[in-house]
Protein backbone atom coordinates (compact mmCIF):
# COMPACT_ATOMS: atom_id res chain seq x y z
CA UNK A 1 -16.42 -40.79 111.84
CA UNK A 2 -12.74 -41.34 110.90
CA UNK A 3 -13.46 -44.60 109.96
CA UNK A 4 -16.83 -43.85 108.35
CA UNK A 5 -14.47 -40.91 105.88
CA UNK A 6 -11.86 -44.20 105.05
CA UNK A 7 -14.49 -46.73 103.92
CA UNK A 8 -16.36 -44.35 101.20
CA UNK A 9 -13.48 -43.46 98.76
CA UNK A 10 -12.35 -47.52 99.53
CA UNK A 11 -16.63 -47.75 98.34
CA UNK A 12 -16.59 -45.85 95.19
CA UNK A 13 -13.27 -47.25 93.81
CA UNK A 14 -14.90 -51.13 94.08
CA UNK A 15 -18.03 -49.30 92.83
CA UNK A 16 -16.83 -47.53 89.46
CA UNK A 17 -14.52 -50.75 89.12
CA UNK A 18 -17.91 -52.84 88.98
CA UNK A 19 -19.44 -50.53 86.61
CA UNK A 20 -16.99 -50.75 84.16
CA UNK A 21 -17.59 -52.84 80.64
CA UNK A 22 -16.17 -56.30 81.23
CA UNK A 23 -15.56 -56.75 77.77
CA UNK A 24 -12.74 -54.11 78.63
CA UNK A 25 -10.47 -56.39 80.02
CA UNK A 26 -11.15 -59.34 78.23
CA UNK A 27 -9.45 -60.81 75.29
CA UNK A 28 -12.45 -60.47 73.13
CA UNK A 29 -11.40 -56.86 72.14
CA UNK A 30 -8.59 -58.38 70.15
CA UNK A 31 -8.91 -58.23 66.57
CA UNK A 32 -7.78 -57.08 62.64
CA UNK A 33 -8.93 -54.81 60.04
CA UNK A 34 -7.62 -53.13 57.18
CA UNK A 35 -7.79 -52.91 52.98
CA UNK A 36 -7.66 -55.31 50.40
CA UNK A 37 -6.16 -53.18 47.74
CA UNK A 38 -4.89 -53.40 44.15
CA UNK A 39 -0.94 -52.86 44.41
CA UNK A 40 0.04 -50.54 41.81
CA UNK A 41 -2.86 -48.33 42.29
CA UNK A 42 -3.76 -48.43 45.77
CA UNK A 43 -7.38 -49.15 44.44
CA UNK A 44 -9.64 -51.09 46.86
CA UNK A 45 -11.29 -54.19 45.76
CA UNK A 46 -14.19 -55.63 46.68
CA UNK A 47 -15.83 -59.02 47.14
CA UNK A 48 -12.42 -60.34 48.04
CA UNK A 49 -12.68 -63.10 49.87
CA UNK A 50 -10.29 -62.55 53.35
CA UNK A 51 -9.08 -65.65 55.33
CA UNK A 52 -7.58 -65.62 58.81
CA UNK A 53 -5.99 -68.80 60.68
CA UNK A 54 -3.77 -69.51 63.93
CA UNK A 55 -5.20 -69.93 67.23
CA UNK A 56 -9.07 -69.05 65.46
CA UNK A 57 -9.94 -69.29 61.92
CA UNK A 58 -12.23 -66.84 60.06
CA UNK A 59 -13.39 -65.38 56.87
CA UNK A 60 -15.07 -62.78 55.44
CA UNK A 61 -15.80 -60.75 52.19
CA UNK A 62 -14.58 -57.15 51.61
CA UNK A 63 -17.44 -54.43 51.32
CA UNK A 64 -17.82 -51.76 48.47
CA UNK A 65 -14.73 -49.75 49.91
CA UNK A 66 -12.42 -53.22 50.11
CA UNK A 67 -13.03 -53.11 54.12
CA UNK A 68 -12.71 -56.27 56.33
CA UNK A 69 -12.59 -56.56 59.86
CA UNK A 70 -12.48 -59.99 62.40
CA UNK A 71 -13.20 -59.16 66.28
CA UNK A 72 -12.77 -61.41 69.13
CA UNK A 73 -10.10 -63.06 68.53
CA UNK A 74 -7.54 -65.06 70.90
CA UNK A 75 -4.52 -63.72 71.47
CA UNK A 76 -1.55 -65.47 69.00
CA UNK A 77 0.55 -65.49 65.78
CA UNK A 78 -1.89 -65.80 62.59
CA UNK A 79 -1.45 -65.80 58.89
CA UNK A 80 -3.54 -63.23 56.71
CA UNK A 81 -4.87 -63.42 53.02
CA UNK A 82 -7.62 -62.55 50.71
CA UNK A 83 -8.80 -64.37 47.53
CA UNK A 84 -10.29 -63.41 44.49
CA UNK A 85 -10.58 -64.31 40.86
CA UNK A 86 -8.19 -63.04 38.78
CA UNK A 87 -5.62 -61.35 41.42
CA UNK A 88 -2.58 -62.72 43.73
CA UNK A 89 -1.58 -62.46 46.91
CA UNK A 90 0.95 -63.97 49.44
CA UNK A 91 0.26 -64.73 52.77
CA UNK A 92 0.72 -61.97 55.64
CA UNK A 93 1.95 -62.19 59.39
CA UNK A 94 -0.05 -61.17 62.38
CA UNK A 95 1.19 -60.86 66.15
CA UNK A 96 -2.22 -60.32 68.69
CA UNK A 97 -2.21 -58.76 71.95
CA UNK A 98 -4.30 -57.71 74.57
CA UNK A 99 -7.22 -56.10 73.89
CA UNK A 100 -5.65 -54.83 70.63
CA UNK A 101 -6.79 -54.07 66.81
CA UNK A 102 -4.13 -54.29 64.17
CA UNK A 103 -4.33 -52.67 61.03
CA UNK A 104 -3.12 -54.93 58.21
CA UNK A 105 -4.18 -53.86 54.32
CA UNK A 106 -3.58 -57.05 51.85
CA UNK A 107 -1.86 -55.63 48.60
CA UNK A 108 -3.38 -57.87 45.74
CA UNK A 109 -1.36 -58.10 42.29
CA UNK A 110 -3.99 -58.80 39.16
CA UNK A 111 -3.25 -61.56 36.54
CA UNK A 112 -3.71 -58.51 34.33
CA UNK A 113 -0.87 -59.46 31.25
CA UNK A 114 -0.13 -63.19 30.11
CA UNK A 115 3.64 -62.43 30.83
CA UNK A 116 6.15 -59.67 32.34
CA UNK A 117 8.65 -60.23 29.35
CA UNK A 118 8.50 -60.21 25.13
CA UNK A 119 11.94 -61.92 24.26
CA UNK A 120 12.18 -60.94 20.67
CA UNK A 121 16.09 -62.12 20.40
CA UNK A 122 17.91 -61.73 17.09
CA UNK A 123 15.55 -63.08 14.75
CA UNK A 124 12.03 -63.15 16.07
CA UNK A 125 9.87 -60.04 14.57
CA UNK A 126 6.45 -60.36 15.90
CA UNK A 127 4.89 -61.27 19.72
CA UNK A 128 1.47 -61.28 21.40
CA UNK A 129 0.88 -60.54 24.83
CA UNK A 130 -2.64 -60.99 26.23
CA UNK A 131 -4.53 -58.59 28.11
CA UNK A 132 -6.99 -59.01 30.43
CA UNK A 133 -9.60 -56.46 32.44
CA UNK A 134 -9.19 -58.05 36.04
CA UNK A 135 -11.84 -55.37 37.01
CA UNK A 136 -15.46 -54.90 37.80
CA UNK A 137 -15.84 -52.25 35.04
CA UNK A 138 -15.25 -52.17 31.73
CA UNK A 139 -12.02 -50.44 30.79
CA UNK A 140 -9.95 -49.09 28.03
CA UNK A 141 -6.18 -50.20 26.93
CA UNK A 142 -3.71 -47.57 26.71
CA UNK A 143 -0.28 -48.84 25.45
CA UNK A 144 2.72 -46.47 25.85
CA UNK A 145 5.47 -47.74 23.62
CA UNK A 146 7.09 -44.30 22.34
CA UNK A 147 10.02 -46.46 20.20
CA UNK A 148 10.44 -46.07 16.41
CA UNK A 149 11.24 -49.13 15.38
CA UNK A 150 8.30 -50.68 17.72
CA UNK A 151 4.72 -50.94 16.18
CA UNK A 152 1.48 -52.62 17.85
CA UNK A 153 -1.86 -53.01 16.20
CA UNK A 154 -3.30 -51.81 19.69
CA UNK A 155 -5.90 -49.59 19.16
CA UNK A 156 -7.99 -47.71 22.04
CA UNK A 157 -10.56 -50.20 22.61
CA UNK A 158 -12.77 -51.56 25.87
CA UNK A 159 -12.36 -54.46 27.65
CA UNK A 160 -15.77 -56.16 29.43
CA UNK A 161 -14.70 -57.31 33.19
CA UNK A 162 -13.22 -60.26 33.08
CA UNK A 163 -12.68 -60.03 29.07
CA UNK A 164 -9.13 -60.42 27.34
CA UNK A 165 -7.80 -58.78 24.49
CA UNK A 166 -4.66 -60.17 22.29
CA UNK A 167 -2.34 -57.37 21.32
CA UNK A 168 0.85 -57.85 18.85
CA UNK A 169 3.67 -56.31 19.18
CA UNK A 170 6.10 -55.69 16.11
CA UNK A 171 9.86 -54.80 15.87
CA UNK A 172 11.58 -53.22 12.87
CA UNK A 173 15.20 -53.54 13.22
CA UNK A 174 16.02 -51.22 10.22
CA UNK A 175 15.54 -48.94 12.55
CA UNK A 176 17.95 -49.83 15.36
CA UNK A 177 20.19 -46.99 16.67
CA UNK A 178 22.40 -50.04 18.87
CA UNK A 179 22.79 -53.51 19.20
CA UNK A 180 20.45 -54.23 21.22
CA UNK A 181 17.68 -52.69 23.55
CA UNK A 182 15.91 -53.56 26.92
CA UNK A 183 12.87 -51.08 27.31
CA UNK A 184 9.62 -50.70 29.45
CA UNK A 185 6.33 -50.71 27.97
CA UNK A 186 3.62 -49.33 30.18
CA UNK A 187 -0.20 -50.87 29.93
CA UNK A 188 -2.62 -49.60 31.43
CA UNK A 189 -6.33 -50.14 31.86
CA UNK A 190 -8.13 -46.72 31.54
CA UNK A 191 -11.88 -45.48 32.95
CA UNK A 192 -14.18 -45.86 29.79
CA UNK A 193 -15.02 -42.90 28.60
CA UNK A 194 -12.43 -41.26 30.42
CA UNK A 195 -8.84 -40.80 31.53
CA UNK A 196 -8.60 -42.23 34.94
CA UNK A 197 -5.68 -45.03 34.74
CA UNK A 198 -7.45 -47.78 37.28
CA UNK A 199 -4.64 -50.65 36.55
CA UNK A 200 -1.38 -50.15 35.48
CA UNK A 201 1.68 -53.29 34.64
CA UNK A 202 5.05 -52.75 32.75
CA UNK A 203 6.22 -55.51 31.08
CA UNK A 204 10.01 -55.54 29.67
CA UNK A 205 10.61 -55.69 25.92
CA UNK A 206 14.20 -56.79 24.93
CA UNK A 207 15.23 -56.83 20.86
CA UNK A 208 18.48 -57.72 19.18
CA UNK A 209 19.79 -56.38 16.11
């Protein structure tokens, strides 16, 4: 009887061990997920294209909400990115354990202006700066120079996705206060028909007198 009271609890352990998911203790549970977002704005994008490689390579393509996910992987170091037309990215680090899911989101930086900087030096009175509507709507420009002696002919206009718009930008120097001046300009791209900002750069604007 003693013996009989020993062997069943020694039974049901092997028993509930049996009955357990396999997939449990396997490396197949490994695996990453996460956002491709825009960086300024946090704002997911989709149809990105996201690559991962190291001891497995796959892809996949973000959904509607900028989701991506990659299951059974093998343990190991990988490198993490995501592609799409118009944006940049750089190339992310991933360390994979046992039966593990990382969260990674993949910041992605839109070729939204033609350049960061308008160099207008001493003598130069007029530059251009191209703008273009990296999204999947069509947007509005909103241009936030607040300076006197600084004059666009931006007016509040849409942008089609994937659409660029040329804007000038104009300095008076009659009007100079100082020397010289190093100011941001803020851009941003604006909900049509509303006041949403959904992209936002600020490029540097530096005058002499």
């Amino acid at each position: 009887m003693k013996n009989l009271l020993l062997i069943l609890p020694i039974a049901l352990v092997l028993i509930l061990f049996t009955a357990c998911d396999p997939d449990d203790f396997t490396l197949g549970n490994s695996g990453v997920y996460g956002i491709v977002q825009e960086e300024t704005t946090q704002r997911p994008i989709s149809g990105a294209s996201v690559f991962i490689n190291g001891p497995d390579n796959q892809s996949t393509v973000t959904d509607i909400n900028g989701n991506y996910r990659f299951e059974n992987m093998p343990l190991g170091e990988y490198t993490l990115n995501a592609q799409k037309e118009r944006y940049t990215t750089t190339n992310l680090n991933v360390s994979l354990s046992v039966a593990s899911f990382e969260q990674v989101d993949i910041p992605m930086l839109s070729t939204m202006l033609s350049t960061n900087l308008l160099e207008f030096g001493s003598n130069i009175n007029e530059l251009a700066l191209i703008v273009t509507n990296s999204l999947d709507v069509k947007a509005n420009i909103e241009v936030d120079e607040n300076q006197p002696w600084l004059t666009t002919d931006y007016y509040r206009f849409g942008i089609d996705p994937g659409q660029s718009k040329t804007i000038k930008f104009k300095v008076f120097r009659p009007l100079f206060q100082q020397d010289s001046y190093s100011v941001p300009i803020v851009i941003n791209l604006e909900e049509d028909f509303g006041f949403e900002i959904l992209e936002s750069r600020t490029i540097t604007l530096n005058a002499q007198r």
